[in-house]
PDB file of N, CA and C in Angstrom:
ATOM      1  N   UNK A   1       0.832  -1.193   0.000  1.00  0.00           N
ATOM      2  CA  UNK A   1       0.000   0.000   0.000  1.00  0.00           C
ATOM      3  C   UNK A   1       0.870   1.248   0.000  1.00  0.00           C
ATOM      4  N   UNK A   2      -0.092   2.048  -0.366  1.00  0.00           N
ATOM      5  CA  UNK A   2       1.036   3.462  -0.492  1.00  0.00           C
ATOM      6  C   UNK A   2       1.621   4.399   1.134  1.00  0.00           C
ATOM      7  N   UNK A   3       0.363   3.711   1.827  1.00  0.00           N
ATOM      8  CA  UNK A   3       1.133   4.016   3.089  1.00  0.00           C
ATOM      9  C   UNK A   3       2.371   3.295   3.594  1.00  0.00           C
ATOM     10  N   UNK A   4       2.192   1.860   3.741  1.00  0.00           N
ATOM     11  CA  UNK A   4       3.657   1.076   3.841  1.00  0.00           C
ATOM     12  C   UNK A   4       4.776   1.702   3.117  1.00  0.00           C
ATOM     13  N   UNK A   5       4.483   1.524   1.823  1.00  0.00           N
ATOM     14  CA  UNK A   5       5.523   2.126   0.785  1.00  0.00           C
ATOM     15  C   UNK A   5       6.225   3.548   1.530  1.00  0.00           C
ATOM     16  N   UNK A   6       5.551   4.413   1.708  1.00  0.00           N
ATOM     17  CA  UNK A   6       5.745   6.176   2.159  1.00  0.00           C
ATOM     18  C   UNK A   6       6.652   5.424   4.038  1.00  0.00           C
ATOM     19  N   UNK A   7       5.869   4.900   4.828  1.00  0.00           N
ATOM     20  CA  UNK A   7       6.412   4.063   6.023  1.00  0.00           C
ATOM     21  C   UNK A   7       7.979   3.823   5.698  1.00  0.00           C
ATOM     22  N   UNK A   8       8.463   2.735   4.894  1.00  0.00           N
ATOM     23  CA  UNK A   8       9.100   2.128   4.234  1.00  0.00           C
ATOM     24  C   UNK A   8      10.868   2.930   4.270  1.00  0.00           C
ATOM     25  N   UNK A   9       9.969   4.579   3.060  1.00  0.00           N
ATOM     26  CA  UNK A   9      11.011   5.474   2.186  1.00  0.00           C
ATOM     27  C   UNK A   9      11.512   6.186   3.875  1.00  0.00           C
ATOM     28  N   UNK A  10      10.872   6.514   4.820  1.00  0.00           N
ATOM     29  CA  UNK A  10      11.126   7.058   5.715  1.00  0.00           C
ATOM     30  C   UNK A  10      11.850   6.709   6.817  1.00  0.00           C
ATOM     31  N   UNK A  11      11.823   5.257   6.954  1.00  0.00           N
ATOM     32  CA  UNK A  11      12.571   4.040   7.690  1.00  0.00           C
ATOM     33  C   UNK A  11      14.332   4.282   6.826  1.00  0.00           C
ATOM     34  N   UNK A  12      13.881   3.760   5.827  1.00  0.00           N
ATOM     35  CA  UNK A  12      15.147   4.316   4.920  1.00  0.00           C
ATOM     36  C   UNK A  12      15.738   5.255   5.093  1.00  0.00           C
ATOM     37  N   UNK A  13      15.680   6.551   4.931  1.00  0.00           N
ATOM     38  CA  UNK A  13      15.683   7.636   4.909  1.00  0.00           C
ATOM     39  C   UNK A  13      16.840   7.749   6.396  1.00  0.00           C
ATOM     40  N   UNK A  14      16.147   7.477   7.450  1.00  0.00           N
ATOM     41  CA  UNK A  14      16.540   7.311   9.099  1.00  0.00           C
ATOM     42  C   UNK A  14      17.879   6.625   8.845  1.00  0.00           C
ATOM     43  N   UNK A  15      17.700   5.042   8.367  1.00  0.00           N
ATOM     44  CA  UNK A  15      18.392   4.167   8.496  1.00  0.00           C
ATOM     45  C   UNK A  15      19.900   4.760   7.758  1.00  0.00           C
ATOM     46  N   UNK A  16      20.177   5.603   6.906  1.00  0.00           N
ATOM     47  CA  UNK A  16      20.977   6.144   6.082  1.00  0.00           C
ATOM     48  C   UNK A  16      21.876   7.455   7.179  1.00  0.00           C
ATOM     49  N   UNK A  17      20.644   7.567   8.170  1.00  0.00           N
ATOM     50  CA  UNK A  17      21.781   8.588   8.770  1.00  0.00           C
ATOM     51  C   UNK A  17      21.990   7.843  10.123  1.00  0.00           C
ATOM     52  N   UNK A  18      21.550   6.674   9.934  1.00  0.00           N
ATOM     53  CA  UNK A  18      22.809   5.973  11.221  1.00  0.00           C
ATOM     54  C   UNK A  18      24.149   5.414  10.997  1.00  0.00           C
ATOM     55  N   UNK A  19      25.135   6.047  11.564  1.00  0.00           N
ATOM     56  CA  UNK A  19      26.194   5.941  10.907  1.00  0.00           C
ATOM     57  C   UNK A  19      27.603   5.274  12.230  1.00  0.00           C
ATOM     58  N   UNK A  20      27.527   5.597  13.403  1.00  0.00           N
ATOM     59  CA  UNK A  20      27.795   5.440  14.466  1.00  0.00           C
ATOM     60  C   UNK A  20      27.797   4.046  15.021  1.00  0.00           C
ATOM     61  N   UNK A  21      29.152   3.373  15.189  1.00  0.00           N
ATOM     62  CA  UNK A  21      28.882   1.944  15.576  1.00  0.00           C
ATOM     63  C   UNK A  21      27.672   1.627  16.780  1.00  0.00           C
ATOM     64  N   UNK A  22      27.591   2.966  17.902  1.00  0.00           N
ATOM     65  CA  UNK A  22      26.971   2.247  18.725  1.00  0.00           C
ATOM     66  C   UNK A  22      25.248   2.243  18.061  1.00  0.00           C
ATOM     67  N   UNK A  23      24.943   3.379  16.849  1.00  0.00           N
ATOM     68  CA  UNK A  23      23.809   3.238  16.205  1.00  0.00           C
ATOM     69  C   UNK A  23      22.914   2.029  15.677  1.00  0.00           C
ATOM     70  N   UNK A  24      24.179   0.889  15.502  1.00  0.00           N
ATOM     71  CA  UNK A  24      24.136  -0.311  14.691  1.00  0.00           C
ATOM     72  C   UNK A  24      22.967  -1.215  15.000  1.00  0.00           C
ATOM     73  N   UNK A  25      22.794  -1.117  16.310  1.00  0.00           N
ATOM     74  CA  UNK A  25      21.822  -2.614  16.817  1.00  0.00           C
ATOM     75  C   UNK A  25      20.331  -1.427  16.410  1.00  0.00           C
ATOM     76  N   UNK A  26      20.524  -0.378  16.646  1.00  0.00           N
ATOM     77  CA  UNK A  26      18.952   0.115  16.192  1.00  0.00           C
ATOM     78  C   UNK A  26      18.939   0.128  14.709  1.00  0.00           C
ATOM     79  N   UNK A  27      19.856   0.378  13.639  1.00  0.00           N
ATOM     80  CA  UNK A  27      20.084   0.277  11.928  1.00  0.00           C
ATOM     81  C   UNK A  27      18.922  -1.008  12.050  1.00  0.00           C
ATOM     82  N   UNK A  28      19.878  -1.874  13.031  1.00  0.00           N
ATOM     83  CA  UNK A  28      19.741  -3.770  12.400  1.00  0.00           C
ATOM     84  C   UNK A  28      17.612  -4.061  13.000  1.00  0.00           C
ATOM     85  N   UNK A  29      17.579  -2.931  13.840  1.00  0.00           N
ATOM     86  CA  UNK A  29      15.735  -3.408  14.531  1.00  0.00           C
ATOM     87  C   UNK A  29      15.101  -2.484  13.541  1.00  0.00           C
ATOM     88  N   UNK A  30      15.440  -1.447  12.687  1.00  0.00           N
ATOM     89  CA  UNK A  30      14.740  -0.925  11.947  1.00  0.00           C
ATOM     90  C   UNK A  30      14.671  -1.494  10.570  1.00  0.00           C
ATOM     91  N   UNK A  31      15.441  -2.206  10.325  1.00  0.00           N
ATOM     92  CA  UNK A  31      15.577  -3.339   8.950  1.00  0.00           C
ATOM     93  C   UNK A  31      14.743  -3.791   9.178  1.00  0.00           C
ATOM     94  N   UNK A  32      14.467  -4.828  10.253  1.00  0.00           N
ATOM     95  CA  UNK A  32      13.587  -6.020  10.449  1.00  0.00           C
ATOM     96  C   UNK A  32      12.416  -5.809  10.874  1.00  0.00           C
ATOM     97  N   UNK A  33      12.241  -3.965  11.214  1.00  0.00           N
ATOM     98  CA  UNK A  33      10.527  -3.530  11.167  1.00  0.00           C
ATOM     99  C   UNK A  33      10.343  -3.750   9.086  1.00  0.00           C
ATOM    100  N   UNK A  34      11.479  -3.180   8.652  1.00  0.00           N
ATOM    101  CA  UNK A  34      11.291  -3.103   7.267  1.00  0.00           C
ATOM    102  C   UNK A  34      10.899  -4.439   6.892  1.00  0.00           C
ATOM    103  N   UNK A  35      11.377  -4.991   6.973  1.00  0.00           N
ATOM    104  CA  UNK A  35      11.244  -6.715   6.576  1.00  0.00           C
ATOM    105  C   UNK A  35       9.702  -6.917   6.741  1.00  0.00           C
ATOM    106  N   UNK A  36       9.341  -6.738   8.334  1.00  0.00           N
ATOM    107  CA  UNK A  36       8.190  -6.920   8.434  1.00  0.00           C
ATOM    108  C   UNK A  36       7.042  -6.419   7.286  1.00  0.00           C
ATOM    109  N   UNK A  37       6.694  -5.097   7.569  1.00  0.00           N
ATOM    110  CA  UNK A  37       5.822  -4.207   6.958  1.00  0.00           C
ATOM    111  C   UNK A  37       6.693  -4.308   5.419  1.00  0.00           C
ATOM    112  N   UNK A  38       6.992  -5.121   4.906  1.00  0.00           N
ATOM    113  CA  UNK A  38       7.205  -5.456   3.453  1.00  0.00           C
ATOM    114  C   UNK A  38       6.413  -6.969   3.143  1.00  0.00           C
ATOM    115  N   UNK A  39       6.140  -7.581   4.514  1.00  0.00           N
ATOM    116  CA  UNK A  39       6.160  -9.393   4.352  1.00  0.00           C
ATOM    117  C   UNK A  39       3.923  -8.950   4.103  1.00  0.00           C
ATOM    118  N   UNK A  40       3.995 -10.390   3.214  1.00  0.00           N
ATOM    119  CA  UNK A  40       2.796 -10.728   2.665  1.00  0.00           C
ATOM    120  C   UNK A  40       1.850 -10.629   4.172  1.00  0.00           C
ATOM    121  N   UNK A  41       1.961 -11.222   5.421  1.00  0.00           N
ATOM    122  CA  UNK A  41       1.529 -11.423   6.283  1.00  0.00           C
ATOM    123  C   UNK A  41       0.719 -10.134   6.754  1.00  0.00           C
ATOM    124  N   UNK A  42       1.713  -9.067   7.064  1.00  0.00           N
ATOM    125  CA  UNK A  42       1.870  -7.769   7.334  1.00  0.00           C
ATOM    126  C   UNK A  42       0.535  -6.483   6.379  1.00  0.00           C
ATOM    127  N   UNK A  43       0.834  -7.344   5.453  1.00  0.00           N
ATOM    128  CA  UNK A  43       0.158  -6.430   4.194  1.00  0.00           C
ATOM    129  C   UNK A  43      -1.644  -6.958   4.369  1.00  0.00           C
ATOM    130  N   UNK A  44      -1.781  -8.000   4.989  1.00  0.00           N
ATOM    131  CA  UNK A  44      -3.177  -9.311   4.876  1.00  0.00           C
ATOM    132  C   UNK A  44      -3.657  -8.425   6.150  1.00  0.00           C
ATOM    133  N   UNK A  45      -2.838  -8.582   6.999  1.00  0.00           N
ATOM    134  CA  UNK A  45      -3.306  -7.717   8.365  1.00  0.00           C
ATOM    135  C   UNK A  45      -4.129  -6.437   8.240  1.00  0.00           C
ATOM    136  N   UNK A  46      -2.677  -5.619   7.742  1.00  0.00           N
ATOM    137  CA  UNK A  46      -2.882  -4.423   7.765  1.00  0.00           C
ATOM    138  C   UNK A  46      -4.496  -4.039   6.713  1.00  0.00           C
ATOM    139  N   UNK A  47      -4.801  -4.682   5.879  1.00  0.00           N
ATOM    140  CA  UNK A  47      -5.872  -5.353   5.139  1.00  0.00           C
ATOM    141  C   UNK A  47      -7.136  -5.218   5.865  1.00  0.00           C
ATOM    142  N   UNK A  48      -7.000  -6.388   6.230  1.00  0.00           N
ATOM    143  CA  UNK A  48      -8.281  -6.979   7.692  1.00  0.00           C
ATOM    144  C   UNK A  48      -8.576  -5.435   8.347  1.00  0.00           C
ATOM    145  N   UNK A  49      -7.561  -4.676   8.846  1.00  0.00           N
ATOM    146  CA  UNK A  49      -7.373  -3.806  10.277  1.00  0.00           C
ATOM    147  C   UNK A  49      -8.133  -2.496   8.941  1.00  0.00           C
ATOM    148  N   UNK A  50      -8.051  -2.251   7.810  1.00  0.00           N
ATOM    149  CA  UNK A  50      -8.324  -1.143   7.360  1.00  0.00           C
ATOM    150  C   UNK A  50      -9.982  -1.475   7.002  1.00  0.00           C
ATOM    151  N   UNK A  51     -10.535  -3.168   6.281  1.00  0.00           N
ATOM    152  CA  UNK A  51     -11.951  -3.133   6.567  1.00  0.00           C
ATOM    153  C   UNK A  51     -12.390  -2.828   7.464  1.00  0.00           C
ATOM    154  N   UNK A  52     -12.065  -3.367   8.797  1.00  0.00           N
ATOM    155  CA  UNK A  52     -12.970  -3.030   9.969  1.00  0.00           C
ATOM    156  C   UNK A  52     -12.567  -1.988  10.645  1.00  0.00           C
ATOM    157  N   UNK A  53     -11.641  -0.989  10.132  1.00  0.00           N
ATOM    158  CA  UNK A  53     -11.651   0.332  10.547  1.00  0.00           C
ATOM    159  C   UNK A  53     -12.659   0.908  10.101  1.00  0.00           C
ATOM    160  N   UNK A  54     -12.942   0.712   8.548  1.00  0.00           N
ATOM    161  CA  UNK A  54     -13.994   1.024   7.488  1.00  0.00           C
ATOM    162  C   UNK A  54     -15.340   1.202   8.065  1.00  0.00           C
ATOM    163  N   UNK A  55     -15.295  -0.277   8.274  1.00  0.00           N
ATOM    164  CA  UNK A  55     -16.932  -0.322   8.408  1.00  0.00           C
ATOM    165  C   UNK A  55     -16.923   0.086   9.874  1.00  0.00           C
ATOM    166  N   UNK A  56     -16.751   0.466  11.136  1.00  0.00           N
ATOM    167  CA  UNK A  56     -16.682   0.553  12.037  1.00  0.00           C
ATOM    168  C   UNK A  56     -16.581   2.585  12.069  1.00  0.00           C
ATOM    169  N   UNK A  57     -16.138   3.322  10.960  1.00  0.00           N
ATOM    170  CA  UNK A  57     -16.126   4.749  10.894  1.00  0.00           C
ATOM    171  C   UNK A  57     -15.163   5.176  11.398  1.00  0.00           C
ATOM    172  N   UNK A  58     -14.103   4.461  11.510  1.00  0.00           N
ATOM    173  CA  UNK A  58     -12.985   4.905  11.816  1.00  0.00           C
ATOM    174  C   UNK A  58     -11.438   4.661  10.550  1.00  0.00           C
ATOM    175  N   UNK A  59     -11.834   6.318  10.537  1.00  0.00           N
ATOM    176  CA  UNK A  59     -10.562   6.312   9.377  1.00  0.00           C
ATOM    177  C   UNK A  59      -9.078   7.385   9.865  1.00  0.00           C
ATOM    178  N   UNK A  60      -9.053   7.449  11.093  1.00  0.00           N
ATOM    179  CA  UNK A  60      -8.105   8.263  11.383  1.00  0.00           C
ATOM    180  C   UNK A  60      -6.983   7.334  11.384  1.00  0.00           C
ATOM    181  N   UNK A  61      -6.899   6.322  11.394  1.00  0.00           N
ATOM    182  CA  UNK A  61      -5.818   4.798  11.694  1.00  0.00           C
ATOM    183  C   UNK A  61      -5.455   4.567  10.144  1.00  0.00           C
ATOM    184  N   UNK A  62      -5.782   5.176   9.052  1.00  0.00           N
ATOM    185  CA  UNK A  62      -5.686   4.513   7.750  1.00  0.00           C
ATOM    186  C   UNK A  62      -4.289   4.121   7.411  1.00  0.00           C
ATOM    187  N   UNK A  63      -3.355   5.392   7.784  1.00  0.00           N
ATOM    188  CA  UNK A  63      -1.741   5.478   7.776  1.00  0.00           C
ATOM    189  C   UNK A  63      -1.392   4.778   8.474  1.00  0.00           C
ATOM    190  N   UNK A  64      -1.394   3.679   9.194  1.00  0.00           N
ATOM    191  CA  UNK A  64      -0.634   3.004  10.145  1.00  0.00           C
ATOM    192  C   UNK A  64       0.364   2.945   9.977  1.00  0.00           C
ATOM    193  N   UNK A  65       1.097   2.080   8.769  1.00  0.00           N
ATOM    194  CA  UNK A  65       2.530   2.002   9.064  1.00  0.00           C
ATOM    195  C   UNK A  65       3.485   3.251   9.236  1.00  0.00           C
ATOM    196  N   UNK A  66       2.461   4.634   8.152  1.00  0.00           N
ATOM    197  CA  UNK A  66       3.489   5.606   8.496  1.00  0.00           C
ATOM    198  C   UNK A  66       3.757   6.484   9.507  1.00  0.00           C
ATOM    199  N   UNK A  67       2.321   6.417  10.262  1.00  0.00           N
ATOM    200  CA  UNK A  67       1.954   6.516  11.384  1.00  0.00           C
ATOM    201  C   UNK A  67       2.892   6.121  12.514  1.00  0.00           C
ATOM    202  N   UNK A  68       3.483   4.634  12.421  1.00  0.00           N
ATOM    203  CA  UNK A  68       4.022   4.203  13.258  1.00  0.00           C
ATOM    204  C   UNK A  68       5.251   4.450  13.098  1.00  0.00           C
ATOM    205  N   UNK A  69       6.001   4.350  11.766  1.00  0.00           N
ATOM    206  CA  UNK A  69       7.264   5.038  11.359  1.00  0.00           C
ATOM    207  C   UNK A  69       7.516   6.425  12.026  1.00  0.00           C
ATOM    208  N   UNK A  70       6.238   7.379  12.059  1.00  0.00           N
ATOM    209  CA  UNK A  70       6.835   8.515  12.442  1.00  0.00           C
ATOM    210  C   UNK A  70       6.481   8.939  13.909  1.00  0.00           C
ATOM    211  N   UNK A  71       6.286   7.546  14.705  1.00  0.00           N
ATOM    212  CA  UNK A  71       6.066   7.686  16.258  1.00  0.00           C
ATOM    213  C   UNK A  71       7.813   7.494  16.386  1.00  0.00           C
ATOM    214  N   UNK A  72       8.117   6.646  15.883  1.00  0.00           N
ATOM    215  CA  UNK A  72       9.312   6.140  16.440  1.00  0.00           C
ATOM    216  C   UNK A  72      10.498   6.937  15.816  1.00  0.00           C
ATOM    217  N   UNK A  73      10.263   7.358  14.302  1.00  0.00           N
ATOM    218  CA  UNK A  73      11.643   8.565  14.153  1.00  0.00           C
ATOM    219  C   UNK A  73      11.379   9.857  14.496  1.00  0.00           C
ATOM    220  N   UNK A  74       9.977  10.079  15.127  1.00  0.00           N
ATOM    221  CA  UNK A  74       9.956  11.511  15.392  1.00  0.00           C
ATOM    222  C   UNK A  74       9.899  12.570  13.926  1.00  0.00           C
ATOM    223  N   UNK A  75       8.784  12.085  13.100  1.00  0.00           N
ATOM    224  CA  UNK A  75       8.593  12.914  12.075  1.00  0.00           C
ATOM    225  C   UNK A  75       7.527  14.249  12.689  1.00  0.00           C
ATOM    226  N   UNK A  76       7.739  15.020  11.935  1.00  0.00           N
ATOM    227  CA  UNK A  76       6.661  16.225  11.688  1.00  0.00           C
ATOM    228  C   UNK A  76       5.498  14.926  10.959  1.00  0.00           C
ATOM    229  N   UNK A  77       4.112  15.508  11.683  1.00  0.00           N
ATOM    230  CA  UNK A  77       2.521  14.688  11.718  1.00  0.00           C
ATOM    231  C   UNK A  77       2.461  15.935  10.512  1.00  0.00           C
ATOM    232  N   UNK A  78       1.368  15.392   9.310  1.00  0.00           N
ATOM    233  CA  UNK A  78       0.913  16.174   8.676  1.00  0.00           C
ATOM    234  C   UNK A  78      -0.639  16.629   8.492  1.00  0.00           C
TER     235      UNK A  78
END
Protein backbone atom coordinates (compact mmCIF):
# COMPACT_ATOMS: atom_id res chain seq x y z
CA UNK A 1 0.00 0.00 0.00
CA UNK A 2 1.04 3.46 -0.49
CA UNK A 3 1.13 4.02 3.09
CA UNK A 4 3.66 1.08 3.84
CA UNK A 5 5.52 2.13 0.78
CA UNK A 6 5.75 6.18 2.16
CA UNK A 7 6.41 4.06 6.02
CA UNK A 8 9.10 2.13 4.23
CA UNK A 9 11.01 5.47 2.19
CA UNK A 10 11.13 7.06 5.72
CA UNK A 11 12.57 4.04 7.69
CA UNK A 12 15.15 4.32 4.92
CA UNK A 13 15.68 7.64 4.91
CA UNK A 14 16.54 7.31 9.10
CA UNK A 15 18.39 4.17 8.50
CA UNK A 16 20.98 6.14 6.08
CA UNK A 17 21.78 8.59 8.77
CA UNK A 18 22.81 5.97 11.22
CA UNK A 19 26.19 5.94 10.91
CA UNK A 20 27.79 5.44 14.47
CA UNK A 21 28.88 1.94 15.58
CA UNK A 22 26.97 2.25 18.73
CA UNK A 23 23.81 3.24 16.21
CA UNK A 24 24.14 -0.31 14.69
CA UNK A 25 21.82 -2.61 16.82
CA UNK A 26 18.95 0.12 16.19
CA UNK A 27 20.08 0.28 11.93
CA UNK A 28 19.74 -3.77 12.40
CA UNK A 29 15.73 -3.41 14.53
CA UNK A 30 14.74 -0.92 11.95
CA UNK A 31 15.58 -3.34 8.95
CA UNK A 32 13.59 -6.02 10.45
CA UNK A 33 10.53 -3.53 11.17
CA UNK A 34 11.29 -3.10 7.27
CA UNK A 35 11.24 -6.71 6.58
CA UNK A 36 8.19 -6.92 8.43
CA UNK A 37 5.82 -4.21 6.96
CA UNK A 38 7.21 -5.46 3.45
CA UNK A 39 6.16 -9.39 4.35
CA UNK A 40 2.80 -10.73 2.67
CA UNK A 41 1.53 -11.42 6.28
CA UNK A 42 1.87 -7.77 7.33
CA UNK A 43 0.16 -6.43 4.19
CA UNK A 44 -3.18 -9.31 4.88
CA UNK A 45 -3.31 -7.72 8.37
CA UNK A 46 -2.88 -4.42 7.76
CA UNK A 47 -5.87 -5.35 5.14
CA UNK A 48 -8.28 -6.98 7.69
CA UNK A 49 -7.37 -3.81 10.28
CA UNK A 50 -8.32 -1.14 7.36
CA UNK A 51 -11.95 -3.13 6.57
CA UNK A 52 -12.97 -3.03 9.97
CA UNK A 53 -11.65 0.33 10.55
CA UNK A 54 -13.99 1.02 7.49
CA UNK A 55 -16.93 -0.32 8.41
CA UNK A 56 -16.68 0.55 12.04
CA UNK A 57 -16.13 4.75 10.89
CA UNK A 58 -12.99 4.90 11.82
CA UNK A 59 -10.56 6.31 9.38
CA UNK A 60 -8.10 8.26 11.38
CA UNK A 61 -5.82 4.80 11.69
CA UNK A 62 -5.69 4.51 7.75
CA UNK A 63 -1.74 5.48 7.78
CA UNK A 64 -0.63 3.00 10.14
CA UNK A 65 2.53 2.00 9.06
CA UNK A 66 3.49 5.61 8.50
CA UNK A 67 1.95 6.52 11.38
CA UNK A 68 4.02 4.20 13.26
CA UNK A 69 7.26 5.04 11.36
CA UNK A 70 6.84 8.52 12.44
CA UNK A 71 6.07 7.69 16.26
CA UNK A 72 9.31 6.14 16.44
CA UNK A 73 11.64 8.56 14.15
CA UNK A 74 9.96 11.51 15.39
CA UNK A 75 8.59 12.91 12.08
CA UNK A 76 6.66 16.22 11.69
CA UNK A 77 2.52 14.69 11.72
CA UNK A 78 0.91 16.17 8.68
Amino acid sequence: SLDTDRALVLLEEYCKKLRKPEEQQLKKAIRKVMGIFKSSLFQALLGSFKKEATRHGITSHTSLPAALACDVLGCPKD
